[in-house]
N, C-alpha and C. Protein backbone atom coordinates (compact mmCIF):
# COMPACT_ATOMS: atom_id res chain seq x y z
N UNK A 1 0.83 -1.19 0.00
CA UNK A 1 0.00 0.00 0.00
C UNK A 1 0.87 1.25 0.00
N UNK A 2 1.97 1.68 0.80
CA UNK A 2 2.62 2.54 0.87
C UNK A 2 3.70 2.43 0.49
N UNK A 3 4.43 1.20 -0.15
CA UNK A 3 5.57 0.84 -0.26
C UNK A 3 5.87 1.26 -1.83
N UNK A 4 5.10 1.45 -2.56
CA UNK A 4 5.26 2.05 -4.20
C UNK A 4 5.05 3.53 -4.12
N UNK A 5 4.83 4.15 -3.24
CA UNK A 5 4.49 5.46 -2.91
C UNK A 5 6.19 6.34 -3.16
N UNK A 6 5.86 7.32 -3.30
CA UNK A 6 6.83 8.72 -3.72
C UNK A 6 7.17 9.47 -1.70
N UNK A 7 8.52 9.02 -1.90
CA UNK A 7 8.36 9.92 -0.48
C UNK A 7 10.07 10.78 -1.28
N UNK A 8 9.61 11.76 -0.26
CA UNK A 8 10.80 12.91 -0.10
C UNK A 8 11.14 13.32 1.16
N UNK A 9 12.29 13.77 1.33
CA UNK A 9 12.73 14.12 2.75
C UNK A 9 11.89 15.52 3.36
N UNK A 10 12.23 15.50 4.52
CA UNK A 10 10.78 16.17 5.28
C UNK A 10 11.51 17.12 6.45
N UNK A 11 12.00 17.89 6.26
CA UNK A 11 12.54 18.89 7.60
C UNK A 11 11.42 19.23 8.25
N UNK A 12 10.33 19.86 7.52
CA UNK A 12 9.21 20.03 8.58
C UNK A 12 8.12 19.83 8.32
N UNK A 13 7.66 19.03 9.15
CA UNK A 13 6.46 18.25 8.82
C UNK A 13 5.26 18.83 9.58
N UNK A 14 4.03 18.76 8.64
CA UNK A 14 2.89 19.37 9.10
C UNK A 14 1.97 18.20 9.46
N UNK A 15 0.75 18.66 10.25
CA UNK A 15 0.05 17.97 10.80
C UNK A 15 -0.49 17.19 9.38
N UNK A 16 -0.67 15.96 9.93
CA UNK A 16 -1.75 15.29 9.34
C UNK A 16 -0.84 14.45 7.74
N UNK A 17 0.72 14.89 8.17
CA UNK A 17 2.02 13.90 7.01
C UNK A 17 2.03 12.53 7.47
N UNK A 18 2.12 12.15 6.45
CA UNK A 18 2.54 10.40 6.54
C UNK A 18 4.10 10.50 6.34
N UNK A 19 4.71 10.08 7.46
CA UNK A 19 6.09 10.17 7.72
C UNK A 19 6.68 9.02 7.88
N UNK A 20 8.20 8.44 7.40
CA UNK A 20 8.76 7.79 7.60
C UNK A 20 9.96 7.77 7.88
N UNK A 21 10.45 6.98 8.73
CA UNK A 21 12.27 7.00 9.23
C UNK A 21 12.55 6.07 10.18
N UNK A 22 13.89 5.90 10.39
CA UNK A 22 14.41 4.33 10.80
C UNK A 22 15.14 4.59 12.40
N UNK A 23 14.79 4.04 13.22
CA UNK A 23 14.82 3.89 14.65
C UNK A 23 15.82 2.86 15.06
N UNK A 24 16.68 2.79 16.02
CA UNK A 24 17.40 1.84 16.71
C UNK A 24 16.59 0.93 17.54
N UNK A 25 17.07 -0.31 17.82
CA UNK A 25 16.17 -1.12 18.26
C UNK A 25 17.27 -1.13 19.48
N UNK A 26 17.06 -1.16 21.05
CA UNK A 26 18.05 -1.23 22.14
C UNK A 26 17.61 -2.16 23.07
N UNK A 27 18.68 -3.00 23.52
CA UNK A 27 18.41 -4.23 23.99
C UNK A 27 18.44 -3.69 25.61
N UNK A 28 18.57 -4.21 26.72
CA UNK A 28 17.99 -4.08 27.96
C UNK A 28 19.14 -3.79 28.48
N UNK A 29 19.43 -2.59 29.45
CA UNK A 29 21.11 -2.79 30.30
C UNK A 29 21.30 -3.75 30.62
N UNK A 30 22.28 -3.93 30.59
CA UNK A 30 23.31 -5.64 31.60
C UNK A 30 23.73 -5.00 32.33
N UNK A 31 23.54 -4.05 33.16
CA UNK A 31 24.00 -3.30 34.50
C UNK A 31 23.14 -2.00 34.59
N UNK A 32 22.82 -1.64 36.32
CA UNK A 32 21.93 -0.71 36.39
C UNK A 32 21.99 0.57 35.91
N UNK A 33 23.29 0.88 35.66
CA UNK A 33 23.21 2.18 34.80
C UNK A 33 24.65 2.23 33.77
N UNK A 34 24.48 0.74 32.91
CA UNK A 34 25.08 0.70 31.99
C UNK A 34 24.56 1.14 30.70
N UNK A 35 25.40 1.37 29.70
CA UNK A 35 24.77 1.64 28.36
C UNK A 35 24.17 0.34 27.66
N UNK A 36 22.82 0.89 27.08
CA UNK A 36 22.26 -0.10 26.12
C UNK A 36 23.52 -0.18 24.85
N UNK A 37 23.11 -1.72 24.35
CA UNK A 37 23.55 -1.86 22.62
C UNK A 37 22.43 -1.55 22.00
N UNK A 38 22.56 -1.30 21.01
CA UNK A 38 22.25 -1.49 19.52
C UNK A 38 21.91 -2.81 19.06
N UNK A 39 20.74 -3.59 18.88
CA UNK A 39 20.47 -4.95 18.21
C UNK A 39 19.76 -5.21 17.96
N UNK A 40 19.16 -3.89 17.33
CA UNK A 40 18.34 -4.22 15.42
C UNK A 40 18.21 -2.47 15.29
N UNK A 41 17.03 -2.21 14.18
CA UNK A 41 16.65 -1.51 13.14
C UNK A 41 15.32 -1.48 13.35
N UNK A 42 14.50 -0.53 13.18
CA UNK A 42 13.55 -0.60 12.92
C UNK A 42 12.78 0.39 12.05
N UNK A 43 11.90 0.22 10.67
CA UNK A 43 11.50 1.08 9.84
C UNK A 43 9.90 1.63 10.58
N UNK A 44 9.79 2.69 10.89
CA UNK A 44 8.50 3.42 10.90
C UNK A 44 8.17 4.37 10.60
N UNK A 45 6.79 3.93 9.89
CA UNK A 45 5.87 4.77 9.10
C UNK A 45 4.49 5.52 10.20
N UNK A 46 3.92 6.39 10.38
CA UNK A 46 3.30 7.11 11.23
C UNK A 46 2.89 8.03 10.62
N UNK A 47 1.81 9.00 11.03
CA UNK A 47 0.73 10.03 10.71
C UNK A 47 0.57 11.06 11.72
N UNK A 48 1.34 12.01 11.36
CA UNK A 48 1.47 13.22 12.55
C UNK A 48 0.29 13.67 12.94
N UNK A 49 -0.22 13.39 14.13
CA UNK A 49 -1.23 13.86 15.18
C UNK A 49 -1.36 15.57 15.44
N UNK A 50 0.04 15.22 16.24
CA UNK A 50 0.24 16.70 16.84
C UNK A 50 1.27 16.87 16.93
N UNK A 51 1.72 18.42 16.71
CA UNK A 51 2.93 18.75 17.12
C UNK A 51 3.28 19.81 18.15
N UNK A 52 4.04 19.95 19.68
CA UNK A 52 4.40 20.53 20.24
C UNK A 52 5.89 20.33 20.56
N UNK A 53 6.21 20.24 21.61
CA UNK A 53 7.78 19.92 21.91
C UNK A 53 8.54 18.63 21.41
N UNK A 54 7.28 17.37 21.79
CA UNK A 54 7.06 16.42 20.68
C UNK A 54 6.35 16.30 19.70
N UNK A 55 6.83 15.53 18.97
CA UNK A 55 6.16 15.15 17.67
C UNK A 55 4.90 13.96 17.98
N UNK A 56 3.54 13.78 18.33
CA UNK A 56 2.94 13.09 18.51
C UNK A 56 2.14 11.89 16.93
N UNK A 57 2.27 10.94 17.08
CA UNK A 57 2.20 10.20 15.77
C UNK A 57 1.34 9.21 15.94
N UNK A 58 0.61 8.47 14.68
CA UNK A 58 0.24 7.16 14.76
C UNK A 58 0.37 6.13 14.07
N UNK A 59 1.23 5.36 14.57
CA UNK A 59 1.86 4.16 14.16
C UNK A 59 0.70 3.60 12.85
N UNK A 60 1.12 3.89 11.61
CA UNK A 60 0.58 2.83 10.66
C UNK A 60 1.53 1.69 9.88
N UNK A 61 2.46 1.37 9.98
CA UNK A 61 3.40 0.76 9.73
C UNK A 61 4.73 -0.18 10.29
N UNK A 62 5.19 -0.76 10.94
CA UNK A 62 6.19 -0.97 11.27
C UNK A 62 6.72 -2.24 10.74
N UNK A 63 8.36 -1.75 10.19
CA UNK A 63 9.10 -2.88 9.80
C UNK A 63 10.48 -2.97 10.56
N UNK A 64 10.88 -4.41 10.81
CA UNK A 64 12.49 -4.80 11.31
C UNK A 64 13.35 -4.36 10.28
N UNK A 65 14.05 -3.92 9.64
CA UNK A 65 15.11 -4.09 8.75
C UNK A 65 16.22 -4.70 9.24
N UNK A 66 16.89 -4.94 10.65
CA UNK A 66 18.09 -5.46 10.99
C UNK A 66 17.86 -6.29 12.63
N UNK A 67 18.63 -6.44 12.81
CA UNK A 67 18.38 -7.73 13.88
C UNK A 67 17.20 -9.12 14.09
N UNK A 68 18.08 -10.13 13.48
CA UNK A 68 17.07 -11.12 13.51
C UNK A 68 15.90 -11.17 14.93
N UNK A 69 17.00 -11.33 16.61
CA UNK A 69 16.34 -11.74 17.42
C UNK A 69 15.60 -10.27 18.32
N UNK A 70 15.78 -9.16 17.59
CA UNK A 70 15.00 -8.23 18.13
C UNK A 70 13.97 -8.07 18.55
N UNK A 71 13.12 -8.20 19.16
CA UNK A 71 11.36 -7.59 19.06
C UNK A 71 11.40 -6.20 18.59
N UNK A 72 10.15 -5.95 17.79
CA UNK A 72 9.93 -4.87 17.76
C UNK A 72 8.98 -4.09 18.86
N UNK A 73 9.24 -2.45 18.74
CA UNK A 73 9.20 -1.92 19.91
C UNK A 73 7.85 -1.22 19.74
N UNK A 74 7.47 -0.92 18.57
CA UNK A 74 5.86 -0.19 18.78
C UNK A 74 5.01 -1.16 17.60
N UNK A 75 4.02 -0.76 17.76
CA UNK A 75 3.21 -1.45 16.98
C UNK A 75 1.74 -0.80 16.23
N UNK A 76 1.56 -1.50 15.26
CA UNK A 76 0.40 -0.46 14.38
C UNK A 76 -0.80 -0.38 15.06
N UNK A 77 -1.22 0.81 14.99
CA UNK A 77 -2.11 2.06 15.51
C UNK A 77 -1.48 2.38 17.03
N UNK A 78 -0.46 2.40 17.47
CA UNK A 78 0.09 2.84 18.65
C UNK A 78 0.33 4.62 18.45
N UNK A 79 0.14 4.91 19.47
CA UNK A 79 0.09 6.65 19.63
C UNK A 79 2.03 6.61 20.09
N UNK A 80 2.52 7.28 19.14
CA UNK A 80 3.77 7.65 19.76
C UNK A 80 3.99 9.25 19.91
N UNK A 81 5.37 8.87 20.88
CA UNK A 81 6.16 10.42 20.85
C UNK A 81 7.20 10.49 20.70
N UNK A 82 7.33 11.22 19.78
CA UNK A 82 9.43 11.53 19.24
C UNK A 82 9.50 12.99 19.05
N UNK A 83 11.01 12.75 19.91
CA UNK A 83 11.91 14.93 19.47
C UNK A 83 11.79 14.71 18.32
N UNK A 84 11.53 15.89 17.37
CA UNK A 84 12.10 15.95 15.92
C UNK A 84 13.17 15.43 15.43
N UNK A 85 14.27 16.19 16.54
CA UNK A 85 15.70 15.49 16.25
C UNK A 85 15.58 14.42 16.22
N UNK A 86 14.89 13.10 16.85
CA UNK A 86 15.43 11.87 16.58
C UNK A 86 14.68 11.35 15.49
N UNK A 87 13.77 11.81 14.76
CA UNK A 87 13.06 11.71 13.28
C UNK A 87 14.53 11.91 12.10
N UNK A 88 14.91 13.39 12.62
CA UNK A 88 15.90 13.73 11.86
C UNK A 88 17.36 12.75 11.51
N UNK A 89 17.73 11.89 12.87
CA UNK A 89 18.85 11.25 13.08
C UNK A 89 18.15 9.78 12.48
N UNK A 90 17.02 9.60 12.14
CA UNK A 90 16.62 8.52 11.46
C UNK A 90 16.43 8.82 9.80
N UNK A 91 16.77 9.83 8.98
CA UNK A 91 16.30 10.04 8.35
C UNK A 91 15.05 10.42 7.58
N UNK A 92 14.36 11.31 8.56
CA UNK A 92 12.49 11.09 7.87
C UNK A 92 12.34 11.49 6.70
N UNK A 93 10.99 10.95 5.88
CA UNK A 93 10.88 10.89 4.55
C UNK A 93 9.60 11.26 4.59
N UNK A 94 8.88 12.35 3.79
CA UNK A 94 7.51 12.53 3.76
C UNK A 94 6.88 11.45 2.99
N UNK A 95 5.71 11.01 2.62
CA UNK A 95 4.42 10.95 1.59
C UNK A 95 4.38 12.14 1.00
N UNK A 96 4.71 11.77 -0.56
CA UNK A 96 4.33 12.85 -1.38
C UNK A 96 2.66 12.47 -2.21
N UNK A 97 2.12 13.70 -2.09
CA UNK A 97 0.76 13.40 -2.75
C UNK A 97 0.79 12.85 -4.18
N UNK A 98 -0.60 12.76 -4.45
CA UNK A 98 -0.67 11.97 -5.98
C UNK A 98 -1.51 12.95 -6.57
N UNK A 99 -1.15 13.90 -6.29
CA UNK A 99 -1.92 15.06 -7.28
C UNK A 99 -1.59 15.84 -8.41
């Protein structure tokens, strides 16, 4: 459904964009205030709700791209929240219309 679609990169995104960009997947500390790893990828697609300090979204999409034994961390129609910046450090990609 969305995967033949036209996207372009997206510095600022307005309410009501179908947005996409790629997330780290982080496995659990092995000590109480050790650093997480890195062990997987994750592709998500979402529909900007709202925007204030966060970016409020709704999960319509989610794919693994990397780590076999990962779980993934959100799931479709989940309400999320992300800084811009970390949209940005994932690369986000708008939905371009078909008009």
């Amino acid at each position: 459904m969305i995967d033949n679609k036209i996207w372009s990169p997206c510095d600022k995104p307005k309410l009501g964009d179908t947005l996409k960009w790629c997330e780290p997947i982080w496995a659990k500390p092995n000590k109480p205030r050790g650093k997480r790893d890195q062990i997987g990828e994750q592709e998500i697609t979402a529909i900007l709700l709202n925007r204030t300090d966060f970016l409020e979204l709704k999960v319509v999409c989610v794919e693994k791209i990397l780590g076999d034994d990962a779980p993934i961390t959100v799931k479709v129609d989940d309400v999320i929240k992300r800084k811009k910046t970390s949209l940005e450090k994932g690369n986000c990609n708008k939905l371009m219309d078909d008009r």
